[in-house]
Protein backbone atom coordinates (compact mmCIF):
# COMPACT_ATOMS: atom_id res chain seq x y z
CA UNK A 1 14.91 22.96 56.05
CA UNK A 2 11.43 22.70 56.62
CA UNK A 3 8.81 22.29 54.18
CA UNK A 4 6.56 25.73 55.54
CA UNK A 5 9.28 28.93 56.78
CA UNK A 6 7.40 30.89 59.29
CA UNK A 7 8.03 33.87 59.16
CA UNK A 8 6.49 36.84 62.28
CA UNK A 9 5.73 40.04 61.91
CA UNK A 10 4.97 42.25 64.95
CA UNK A 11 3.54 45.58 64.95
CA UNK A 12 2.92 48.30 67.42
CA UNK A 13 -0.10 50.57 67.05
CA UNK A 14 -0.94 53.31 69.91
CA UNK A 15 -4.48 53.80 69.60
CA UNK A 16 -5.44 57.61 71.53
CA UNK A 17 -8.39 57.88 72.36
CA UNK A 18 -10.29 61.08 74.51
CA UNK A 19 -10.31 58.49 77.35
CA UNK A 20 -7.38 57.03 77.16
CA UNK A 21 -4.29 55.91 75.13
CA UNK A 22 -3.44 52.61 74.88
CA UNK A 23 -0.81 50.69 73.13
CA UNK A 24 -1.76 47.64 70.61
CA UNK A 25 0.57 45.17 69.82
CA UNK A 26 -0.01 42.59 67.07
CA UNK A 27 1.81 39.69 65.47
CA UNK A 28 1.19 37.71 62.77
CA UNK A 29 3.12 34.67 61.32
CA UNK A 30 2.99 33.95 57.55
CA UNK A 31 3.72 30.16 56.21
CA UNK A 32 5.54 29.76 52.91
CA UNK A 33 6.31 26.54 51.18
CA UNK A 34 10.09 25.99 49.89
CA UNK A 35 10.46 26.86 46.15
CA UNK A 36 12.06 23.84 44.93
CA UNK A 37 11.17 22.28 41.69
CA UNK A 38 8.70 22.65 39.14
CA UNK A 39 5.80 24.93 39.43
CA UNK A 40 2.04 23.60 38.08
CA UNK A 41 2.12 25.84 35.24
CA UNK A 42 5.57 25.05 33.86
CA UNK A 43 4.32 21.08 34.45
CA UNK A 44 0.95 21.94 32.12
CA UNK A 45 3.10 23.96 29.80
CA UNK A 46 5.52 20.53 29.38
CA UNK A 47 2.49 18.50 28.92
CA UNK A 48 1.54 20.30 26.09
CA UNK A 49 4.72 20.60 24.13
CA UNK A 50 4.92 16.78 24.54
CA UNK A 51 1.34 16.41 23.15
CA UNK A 52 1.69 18.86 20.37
CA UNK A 53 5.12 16.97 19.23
CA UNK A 54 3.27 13.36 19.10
CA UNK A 55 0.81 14.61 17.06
CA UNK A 56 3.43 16.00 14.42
CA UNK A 57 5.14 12.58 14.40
CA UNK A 58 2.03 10.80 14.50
CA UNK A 59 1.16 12.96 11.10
CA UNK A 60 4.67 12.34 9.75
CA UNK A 61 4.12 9.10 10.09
CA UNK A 62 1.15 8.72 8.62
CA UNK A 63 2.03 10.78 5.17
CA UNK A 64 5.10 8.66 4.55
CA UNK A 65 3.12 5.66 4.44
CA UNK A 66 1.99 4.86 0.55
CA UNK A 67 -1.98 4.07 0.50
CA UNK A 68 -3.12 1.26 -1.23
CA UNK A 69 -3.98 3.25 -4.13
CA UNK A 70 -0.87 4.69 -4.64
CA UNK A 71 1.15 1.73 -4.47
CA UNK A 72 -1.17 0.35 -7.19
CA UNK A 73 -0.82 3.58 -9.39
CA UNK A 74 3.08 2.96 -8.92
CA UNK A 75 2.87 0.28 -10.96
CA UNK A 76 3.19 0.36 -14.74
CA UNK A 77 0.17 -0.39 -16.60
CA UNK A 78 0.45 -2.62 -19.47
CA UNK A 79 -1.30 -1.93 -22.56
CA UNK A 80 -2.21 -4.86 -25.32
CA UNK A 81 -4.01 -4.08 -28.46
CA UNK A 82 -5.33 -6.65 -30.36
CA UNK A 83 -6.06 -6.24 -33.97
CA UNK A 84 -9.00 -7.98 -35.07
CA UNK A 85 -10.27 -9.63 -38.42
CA UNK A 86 -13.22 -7.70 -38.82
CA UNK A 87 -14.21 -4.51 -40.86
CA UNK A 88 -12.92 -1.28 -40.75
CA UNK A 89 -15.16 -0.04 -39.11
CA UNK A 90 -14.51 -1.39 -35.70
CA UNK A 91 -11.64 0.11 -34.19
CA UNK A 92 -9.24 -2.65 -32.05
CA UNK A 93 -9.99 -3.34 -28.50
CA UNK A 94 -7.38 -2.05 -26.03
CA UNK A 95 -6.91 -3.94 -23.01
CA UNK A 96 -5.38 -1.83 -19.89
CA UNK A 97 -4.09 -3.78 -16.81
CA UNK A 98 -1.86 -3.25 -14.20
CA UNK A 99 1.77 -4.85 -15.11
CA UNK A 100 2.27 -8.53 -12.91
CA UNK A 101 3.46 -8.04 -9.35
CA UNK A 102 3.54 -12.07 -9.41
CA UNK A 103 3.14 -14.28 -11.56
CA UNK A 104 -0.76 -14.08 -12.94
CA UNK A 105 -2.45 -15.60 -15.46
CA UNK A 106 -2.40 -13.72 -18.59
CA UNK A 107 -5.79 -11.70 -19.44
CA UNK A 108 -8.68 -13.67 -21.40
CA UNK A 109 -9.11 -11.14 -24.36
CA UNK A 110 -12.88 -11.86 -25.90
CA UNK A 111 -13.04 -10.60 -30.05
CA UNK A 112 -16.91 -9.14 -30.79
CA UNK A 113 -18.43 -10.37 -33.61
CA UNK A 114 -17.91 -9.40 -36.75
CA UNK A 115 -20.69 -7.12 -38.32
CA UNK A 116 -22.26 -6.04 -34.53
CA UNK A 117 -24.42 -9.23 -34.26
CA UNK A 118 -24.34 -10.58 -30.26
CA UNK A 119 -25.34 -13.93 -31.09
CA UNK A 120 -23.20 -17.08 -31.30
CA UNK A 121 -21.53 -20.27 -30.40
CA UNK A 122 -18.88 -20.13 -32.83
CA UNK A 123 -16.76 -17.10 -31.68
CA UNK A 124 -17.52 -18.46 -28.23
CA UNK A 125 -16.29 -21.46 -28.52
CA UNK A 126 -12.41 -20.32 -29.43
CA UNK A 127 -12.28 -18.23 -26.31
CA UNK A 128 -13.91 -20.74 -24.18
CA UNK A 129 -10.83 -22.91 -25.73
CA UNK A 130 -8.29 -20.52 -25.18
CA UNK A 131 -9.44 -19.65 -21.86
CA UNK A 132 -9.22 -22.98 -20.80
CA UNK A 133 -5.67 -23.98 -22.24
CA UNK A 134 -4.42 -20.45 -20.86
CA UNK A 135 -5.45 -22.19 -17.00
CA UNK A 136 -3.67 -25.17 -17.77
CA UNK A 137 -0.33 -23.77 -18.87
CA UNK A 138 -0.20 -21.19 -16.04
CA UNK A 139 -1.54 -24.29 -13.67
CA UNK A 140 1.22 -26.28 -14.90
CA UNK A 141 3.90 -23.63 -14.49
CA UNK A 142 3.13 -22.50 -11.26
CA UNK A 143 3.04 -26.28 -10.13
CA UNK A 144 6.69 -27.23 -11.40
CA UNK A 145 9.17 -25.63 -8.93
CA UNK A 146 11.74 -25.28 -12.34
CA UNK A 147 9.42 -23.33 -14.14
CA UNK A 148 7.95 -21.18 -11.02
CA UNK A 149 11.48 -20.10 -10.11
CA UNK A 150 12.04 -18.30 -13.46
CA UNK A 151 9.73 -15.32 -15.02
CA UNK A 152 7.87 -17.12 -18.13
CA UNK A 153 4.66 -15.87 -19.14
CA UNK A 154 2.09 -17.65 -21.83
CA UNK A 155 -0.29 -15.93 -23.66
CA UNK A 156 -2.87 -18.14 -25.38
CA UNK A 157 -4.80 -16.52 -28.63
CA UNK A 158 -6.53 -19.35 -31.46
CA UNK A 159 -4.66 -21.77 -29.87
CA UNK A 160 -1.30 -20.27 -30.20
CA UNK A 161 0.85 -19.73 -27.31
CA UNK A 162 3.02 -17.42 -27.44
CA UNK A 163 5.80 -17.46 -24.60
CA UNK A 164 8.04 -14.67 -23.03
CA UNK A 165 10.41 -14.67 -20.12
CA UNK A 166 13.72 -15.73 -19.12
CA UNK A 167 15.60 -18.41 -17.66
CA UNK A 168 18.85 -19.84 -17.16
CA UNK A 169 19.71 -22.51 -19.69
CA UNK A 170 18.82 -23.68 -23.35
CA UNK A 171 17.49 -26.95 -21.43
CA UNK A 172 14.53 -24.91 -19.31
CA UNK A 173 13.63 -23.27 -22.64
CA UNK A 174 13.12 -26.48 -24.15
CA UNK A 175 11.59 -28.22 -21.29
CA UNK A 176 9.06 -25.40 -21.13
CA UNK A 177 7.82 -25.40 -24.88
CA UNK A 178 7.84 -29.58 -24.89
CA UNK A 179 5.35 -28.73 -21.85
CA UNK A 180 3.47 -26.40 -23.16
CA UNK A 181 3.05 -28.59 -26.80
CA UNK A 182 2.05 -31.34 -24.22
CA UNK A 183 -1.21 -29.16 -23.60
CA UNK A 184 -4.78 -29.73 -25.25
CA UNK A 185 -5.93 -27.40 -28.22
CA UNK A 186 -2.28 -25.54 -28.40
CA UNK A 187 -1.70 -25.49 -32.42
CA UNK A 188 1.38 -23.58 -32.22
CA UNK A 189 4.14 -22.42 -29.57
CA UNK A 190 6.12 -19.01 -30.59
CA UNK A 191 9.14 -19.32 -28.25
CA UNK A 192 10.40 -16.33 -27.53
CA UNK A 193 11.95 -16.97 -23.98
CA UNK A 194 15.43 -15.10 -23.40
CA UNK A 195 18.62 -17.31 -22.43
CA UNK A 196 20.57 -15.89 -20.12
């Protein structure tokens, strides 16, 4: 078919008038296009239920996704408390961090004075030392693919290490404290690394 149907109309008037009477005669054609498809309304209708929907899975999407913060709040803290030789009157110093993801050096935990004075180079000096021997073991652990393949941790107070993890053999356990004694400053090594 065609795009337009015509369609005619004729019509016959008889006008009378005191004169005369006369006959009119009209016709008139009237064009309309083939209903096939989809009308403009159903088409904007469609547009918007698509719309609407990528915005809901666009919002879905976006919820299920943890933020930054929450991933961080997922994790554990870990809470050390460190009892100090000092007065009663000071109550210990809690330490809050997050518990290790990967493998990070352990935290540097500073002791006040003892009687509330700030000054002084002699408690600094101990943490300066332990700071600095707590580098080196984590240093030297990371850097030895043995002892970076297995979960040990050090934690360096007075110049006593004091190790946790585990590993695979009796061997690695050893090897790791013979490193660690290896160290400058350590004193002492309390081996407590699990064989499994």
């Amino acid at each position: 078919m065609s795009y337009d149907e015509e369609q005619a109309r004729r019509s016959r008037v008889v006008v009378d008038t005191p004169t005369e009477r006369r006959e009119v005669v009209t016709s008139q054609s009237v064009r309309t296009p083939e209903r096939s498809g989809v009308s403009a309304g159903m088409v904007g209708v469609l547009v918007v239920v698509a719309i609407a929907l990528i915005t809901m899975l666009v919002l879905f999407w976006m919820n299920s996704q943890p933020t930054e913060t929450e991933s961080l709040t997922a994790a554990q803290p870990t809470t050390t408390v460190v009892q100090q030789p000092v007065p009663a009157q000071q109550p210990p110093i809690i330490i809050q961090q997050p518990a290790p993801v990967t493998t990070q050096p352990a935290p540097v935990i500073i002791t006040p004075p003892a009687g509330g004075s700030t000054a002084t180079t002699e408690t600094a000096q101990p943490v300066n030392i332990d700071s600095t021997i707590q580098t080196e073991i984590d240093k030297r652990l990371l850097d030895d693919p043995v002892f970076a393949s297995h979960t040990i941790t050090a934690t360096v107070i007075n110049g006593k290490v004091t190790l946790l993890g585990t590993v695979k053999t009796e061997d690695v356990k050893s090897a790791v404290e013979r490193m660690v004694r290896q160290v400058k400053g350590v004193k002492a090594v309390d081996n407590q690394i699990s064989v499994l």
